[in-house]
PDB file of N, CA and C in Angstrom:
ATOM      1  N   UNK A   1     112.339  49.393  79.824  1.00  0.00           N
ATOM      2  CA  UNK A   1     111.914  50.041  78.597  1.00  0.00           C
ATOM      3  C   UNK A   1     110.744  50.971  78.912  1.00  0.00           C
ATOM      4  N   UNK A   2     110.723  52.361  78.671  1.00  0.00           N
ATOM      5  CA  UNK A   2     109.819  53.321  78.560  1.00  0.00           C
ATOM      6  C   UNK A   2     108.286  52.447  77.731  1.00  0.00           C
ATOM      7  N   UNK A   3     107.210  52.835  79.141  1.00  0.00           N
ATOM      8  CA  UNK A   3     105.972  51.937  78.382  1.00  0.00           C
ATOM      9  C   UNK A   3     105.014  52.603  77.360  1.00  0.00           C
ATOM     10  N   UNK A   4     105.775  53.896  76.939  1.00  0.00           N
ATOM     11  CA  UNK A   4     105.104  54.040  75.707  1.00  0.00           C
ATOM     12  C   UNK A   4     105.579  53.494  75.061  1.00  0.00           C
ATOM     13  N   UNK A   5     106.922  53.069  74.526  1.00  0.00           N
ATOM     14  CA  UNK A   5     107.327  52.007  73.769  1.00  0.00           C
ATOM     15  C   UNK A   5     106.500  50.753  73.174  1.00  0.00           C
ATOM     16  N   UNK A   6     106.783  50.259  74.309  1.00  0.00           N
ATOM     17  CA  UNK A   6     105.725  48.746  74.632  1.00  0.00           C
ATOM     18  C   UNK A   6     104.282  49.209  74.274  1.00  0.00           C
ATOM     19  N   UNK A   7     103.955  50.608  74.274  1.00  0.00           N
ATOM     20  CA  UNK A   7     102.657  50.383  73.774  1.00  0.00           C
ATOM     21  C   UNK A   7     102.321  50.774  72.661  1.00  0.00           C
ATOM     22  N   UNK A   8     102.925  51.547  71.787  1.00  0.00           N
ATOM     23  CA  UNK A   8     103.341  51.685  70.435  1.00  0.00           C
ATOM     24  C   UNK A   8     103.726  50.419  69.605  1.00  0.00           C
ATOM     25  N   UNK A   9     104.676  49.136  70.392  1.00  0.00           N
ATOM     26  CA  UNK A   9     105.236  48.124  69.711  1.00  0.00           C
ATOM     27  C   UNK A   9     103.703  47.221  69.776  1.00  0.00           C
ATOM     28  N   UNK A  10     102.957  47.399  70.790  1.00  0.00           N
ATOM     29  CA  UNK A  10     101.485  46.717  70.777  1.00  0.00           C
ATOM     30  C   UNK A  10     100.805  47.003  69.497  1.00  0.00           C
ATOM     31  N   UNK A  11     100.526  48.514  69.579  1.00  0.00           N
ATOM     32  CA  UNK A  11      99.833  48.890  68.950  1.00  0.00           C
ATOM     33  C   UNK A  11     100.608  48.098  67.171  1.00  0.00           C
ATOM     34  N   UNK A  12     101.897  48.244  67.012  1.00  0.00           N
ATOM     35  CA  UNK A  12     102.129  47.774  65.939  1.00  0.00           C
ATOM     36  C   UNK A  12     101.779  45.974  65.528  1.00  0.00           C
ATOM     37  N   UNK A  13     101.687  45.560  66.154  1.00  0.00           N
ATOM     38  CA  UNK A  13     101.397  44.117  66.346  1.00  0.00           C
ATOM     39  C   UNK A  13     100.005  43.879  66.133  1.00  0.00           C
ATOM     40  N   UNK A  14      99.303  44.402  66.863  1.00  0.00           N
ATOM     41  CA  UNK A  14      97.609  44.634  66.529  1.00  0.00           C
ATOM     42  C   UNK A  14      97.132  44.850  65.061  1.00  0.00           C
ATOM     43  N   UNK A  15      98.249  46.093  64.361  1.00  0.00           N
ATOM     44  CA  UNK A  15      97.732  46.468  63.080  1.00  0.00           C
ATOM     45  C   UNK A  15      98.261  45.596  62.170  1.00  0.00           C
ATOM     46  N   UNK A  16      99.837  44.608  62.690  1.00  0.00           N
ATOM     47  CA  UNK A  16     100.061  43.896  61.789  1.00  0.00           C
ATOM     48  C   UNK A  16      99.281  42.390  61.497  1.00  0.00           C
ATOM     49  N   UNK A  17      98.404  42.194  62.539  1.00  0.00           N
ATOM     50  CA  UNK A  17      97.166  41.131  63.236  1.00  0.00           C
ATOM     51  C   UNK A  17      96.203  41.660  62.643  1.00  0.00           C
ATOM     52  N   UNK A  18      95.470  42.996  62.721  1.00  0.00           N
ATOM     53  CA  UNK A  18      94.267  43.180  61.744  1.00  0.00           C
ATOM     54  C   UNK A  18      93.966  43.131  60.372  1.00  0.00           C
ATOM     55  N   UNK A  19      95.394  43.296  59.840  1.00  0.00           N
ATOM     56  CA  UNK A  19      95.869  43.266  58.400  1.00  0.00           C
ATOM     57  C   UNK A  19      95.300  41.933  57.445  1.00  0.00           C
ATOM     58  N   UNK A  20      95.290  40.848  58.713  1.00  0.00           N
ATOM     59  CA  UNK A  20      94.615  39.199  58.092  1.00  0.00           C
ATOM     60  C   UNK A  20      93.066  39.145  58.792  1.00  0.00           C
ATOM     61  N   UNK A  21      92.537  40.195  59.102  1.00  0.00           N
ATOM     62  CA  UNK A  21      91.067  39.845  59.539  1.00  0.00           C
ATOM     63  C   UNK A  21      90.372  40.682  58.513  1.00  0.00           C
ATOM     64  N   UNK A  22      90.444  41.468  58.057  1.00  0.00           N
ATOM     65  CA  UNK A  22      89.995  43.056  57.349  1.00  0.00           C
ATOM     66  C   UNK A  22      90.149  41.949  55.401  1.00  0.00           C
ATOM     67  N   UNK A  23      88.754  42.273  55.092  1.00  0.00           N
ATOM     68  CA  UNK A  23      88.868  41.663  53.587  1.00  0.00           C
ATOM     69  C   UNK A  23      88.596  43.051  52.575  1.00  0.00           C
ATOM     70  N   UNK A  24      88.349  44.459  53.287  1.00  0.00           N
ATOM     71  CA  UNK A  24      87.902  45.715  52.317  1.00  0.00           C
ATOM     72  C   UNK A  24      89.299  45.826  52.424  1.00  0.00           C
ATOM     73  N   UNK A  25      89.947  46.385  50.910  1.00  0.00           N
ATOM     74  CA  UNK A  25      91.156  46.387  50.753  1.00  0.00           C
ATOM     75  C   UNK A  25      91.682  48.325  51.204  1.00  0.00           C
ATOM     76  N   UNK A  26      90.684  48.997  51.308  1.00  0.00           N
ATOM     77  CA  UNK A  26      90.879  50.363  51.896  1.00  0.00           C
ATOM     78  C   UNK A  26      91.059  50.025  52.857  1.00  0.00           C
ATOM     79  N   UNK A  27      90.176  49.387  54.432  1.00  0.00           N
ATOM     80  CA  UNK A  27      91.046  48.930  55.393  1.00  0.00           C
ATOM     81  C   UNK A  27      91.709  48.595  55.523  1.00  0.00           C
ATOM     82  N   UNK A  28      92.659  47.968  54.915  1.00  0.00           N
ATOM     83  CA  UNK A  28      94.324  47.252  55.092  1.00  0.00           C
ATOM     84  C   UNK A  28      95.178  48.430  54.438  1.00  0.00           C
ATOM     85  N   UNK A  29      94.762  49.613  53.963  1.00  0.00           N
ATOM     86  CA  UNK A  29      95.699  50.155  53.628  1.00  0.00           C
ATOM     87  C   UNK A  29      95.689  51.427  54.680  1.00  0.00           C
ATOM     88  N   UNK A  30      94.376  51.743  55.542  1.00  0.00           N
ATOM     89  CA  UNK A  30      94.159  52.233  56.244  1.00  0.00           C
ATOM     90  C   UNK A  30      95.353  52.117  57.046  1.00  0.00           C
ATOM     91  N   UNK A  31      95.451  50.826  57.461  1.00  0.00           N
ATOM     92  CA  UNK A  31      95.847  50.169  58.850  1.00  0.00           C
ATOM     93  C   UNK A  31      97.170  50.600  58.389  1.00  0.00           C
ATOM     94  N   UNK A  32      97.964  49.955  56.981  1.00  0.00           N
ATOM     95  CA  UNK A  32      99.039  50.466  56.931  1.00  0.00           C
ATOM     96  C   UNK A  32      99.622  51.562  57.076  1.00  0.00           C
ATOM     97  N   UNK A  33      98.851  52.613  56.886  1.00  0.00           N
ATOM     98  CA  UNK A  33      99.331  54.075  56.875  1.00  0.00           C
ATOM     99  C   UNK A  33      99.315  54.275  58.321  1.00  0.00           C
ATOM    100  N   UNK A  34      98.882  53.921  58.972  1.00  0.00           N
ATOM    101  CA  UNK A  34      98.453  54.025  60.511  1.00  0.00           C
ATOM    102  C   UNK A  34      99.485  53.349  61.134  1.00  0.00           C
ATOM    103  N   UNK A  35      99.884  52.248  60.644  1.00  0.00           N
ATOM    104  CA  UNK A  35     101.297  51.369  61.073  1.00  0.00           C
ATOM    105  C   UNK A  35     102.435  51.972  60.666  1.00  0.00           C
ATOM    106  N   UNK A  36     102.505  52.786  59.806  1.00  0.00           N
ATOM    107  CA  UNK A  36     104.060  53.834  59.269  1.00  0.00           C
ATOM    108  C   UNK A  36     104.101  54.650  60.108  1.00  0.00           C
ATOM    109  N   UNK A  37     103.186  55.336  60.397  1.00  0.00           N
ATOM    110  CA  UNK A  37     102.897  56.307  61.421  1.00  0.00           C
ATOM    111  C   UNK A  37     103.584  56.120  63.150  1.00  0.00           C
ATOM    112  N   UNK A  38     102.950  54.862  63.305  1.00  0.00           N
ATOM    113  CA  UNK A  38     103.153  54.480  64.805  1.00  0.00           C
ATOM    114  C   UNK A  38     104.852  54.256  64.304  1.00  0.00           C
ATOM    115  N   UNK A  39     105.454  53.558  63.357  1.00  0.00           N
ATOM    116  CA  UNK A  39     106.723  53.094  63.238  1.00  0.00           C
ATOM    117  C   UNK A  39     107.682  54.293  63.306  1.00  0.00           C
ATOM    118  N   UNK A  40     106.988  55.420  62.609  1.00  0.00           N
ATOM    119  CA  UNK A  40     107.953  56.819  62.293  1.00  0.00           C
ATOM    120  C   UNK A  40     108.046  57.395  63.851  1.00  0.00           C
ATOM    121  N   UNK A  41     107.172  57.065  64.748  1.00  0.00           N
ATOM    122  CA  UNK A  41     107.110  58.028  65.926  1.00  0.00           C
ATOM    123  C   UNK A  41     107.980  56.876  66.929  1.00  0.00           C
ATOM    124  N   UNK A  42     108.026  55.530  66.286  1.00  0.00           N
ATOM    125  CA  UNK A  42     108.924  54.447  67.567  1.00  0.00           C
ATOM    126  C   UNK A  42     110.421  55.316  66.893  1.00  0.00           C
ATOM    127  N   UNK A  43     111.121  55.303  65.542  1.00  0.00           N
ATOM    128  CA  UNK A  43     112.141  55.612  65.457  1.00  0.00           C
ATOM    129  C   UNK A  43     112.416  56.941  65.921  1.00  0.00           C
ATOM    130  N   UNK A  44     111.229  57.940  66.159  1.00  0.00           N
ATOM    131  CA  UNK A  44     111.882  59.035  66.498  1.00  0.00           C
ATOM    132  C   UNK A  44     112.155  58.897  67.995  1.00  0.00           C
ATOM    133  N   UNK A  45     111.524  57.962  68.825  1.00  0.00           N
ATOM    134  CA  UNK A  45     111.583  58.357  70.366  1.00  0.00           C
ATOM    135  C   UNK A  45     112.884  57.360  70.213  1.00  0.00           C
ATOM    136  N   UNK A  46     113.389  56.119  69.523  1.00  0.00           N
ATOM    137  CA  UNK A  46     114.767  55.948  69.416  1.00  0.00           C
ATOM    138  C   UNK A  46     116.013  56.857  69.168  1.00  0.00           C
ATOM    139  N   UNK A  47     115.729  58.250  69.285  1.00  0.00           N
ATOM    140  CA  UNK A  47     116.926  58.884  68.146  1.00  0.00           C
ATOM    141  C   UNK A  47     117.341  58.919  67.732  1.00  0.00           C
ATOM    142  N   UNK A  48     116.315  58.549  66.454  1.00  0.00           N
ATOM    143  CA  UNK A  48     116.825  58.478  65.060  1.00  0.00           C
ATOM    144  C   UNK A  48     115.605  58.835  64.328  1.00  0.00           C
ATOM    145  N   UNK A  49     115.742  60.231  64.101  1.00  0.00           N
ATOM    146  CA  UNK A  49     115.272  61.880  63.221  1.00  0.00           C
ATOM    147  C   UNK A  49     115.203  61.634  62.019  1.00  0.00           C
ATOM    148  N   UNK A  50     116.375  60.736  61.326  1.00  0.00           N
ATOM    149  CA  UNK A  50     116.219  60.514  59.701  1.00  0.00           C
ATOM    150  C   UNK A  50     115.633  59.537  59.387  1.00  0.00           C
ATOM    151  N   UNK A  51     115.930  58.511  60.255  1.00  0.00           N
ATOM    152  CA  UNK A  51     114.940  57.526  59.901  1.00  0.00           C
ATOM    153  C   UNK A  51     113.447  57.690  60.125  1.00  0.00           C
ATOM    154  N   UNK A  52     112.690  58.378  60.869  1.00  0.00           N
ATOM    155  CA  UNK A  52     111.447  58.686  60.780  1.00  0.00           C
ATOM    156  C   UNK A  52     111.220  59.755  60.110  1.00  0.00           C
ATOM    157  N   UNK A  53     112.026  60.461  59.514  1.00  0.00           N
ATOM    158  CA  UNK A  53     111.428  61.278  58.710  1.00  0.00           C
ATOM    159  C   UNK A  53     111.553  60.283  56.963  1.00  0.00           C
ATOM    160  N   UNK A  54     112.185  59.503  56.893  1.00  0.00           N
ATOM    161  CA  UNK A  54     111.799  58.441  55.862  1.00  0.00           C
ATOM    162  C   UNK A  54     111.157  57.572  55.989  1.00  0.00           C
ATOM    163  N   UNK A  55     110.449  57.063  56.843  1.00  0.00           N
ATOM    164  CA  UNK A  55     109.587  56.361  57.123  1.00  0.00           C
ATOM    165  C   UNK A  55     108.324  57.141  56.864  1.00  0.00           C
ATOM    166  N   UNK A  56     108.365  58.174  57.500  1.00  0.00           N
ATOM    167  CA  UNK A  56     106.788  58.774  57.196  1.00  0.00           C
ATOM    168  C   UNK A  56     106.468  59.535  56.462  1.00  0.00           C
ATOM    169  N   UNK A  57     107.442  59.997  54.976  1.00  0.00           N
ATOM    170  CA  UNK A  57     107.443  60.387  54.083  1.00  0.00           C
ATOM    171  C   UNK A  57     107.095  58.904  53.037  1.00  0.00           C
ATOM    172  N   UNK A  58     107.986  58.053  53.293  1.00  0.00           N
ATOM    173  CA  UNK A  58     107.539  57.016  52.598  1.00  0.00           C
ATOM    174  C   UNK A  58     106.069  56.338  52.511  1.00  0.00           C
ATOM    175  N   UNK A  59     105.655  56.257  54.379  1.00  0.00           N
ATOM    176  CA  UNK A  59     104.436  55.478  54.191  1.00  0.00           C
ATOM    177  C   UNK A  59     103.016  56.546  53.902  1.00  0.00           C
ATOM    178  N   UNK A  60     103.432  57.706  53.769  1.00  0.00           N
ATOM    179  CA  UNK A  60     102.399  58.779  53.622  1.00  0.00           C
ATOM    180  C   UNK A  60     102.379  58.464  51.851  1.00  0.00           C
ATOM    181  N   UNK A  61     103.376  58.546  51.250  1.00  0.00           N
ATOM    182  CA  UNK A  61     103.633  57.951  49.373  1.00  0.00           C
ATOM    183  C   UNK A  61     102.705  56.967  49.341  1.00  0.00           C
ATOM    184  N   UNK A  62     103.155  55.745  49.902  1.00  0.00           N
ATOM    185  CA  UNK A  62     102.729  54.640  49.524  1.00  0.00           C
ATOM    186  C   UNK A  62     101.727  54.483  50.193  1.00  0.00           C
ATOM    187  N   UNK A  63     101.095  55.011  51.049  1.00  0.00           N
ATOM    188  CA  UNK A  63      99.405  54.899  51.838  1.00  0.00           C
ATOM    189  C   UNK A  63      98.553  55.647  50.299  1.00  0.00           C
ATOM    190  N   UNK A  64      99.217  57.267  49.412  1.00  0.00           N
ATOM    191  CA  UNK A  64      97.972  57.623  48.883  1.00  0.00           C
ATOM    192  C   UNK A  64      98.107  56.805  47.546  1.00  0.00           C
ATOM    193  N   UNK A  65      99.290  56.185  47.419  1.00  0.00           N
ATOM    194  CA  UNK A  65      99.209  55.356  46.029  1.00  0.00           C
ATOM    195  C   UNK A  65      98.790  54.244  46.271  1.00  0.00           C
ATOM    196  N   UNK A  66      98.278  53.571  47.168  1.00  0.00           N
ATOM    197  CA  UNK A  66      97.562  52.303  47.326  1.00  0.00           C
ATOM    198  C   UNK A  66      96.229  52.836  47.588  1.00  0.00           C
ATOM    199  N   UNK A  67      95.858  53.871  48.264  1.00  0.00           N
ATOM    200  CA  UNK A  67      94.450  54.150  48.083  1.00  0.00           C
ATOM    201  C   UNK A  67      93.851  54.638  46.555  1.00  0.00           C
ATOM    202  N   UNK A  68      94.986  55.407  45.475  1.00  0.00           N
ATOM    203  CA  UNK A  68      94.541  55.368  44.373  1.00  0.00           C
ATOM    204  C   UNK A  68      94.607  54.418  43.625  1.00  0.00           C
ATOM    205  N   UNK A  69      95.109  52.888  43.980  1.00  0.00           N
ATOM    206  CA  UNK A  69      95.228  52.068  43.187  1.00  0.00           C
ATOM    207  C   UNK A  69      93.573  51.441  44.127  1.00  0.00           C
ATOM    208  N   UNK A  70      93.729  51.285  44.890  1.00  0.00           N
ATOM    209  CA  UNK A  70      92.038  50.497  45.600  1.00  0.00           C
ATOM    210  C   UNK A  70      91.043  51.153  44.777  1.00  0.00           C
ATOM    211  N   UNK A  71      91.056  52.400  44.716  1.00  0.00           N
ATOM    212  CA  UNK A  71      89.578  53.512  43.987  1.00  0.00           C
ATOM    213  C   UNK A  71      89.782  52.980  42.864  1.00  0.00           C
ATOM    214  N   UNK A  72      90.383  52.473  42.187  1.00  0.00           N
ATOM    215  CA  UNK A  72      90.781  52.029  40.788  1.00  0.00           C
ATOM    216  C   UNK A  72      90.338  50.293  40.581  1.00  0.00           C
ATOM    217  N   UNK A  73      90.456  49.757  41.413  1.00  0.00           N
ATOM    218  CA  UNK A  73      90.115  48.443  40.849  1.00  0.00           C
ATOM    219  C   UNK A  73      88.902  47.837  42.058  1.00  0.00           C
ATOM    220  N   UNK A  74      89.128  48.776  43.084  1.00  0.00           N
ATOM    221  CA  UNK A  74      87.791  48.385  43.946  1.00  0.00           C
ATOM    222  C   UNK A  74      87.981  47.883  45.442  1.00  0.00           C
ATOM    223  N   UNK A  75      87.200  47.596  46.141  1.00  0.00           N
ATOM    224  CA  UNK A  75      87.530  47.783  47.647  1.00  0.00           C
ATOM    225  C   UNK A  75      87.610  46.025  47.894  1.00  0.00           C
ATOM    226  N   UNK A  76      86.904  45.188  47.322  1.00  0.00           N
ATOM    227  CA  UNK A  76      86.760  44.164  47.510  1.00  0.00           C
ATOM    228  C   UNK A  76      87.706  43.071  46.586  1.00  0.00           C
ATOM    229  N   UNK A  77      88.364  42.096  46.909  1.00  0.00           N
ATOM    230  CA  UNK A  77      89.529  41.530  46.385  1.00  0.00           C
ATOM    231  C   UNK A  77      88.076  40.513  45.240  1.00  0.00           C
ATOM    232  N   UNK A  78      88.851  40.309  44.037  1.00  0.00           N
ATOM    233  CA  UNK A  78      87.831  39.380  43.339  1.00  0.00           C
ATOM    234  C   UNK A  78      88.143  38.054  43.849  1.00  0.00           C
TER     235      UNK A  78
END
């Protein structure tokens, strides 16, 4: 397996691992948008073009609508 792979699939593992250490709820959404990202660029070096271009149309959606829902009720979970 090509070791950018393996280090992209790291990198995804890490962010899905920081996701339970991180209690500011902008950081976890950080991380997520950052984890769509790394995911859209594993499906493209798979060849598969449509699927990362829905992936990172999607997690780019749902990264700024969870950051406008955080600015909205606050960074810290009650």
């Amino acid at each position: 397996m090509d070791p950018l792979i393996i280090l992209m699939l790291l990198a995804l593992l890490l962010s899905a691992a920081a996701i339970f250490i991180f209690e500011d709820l902008l950081y976890i959404v950080i991380i997520f948008g950052a984890f769509s990202m790394v995911m859209s660029v594993i499906w493209q070096q798979f060849n598969a073009p449509d699927i990362a271009i829905t992936e990172a149309a999607v997690g780019i959606g749902m990264t700024v609508i969870l950051v406008t829902v955080v600015t909205k009720i606050g960074r810290r979970p009650h």
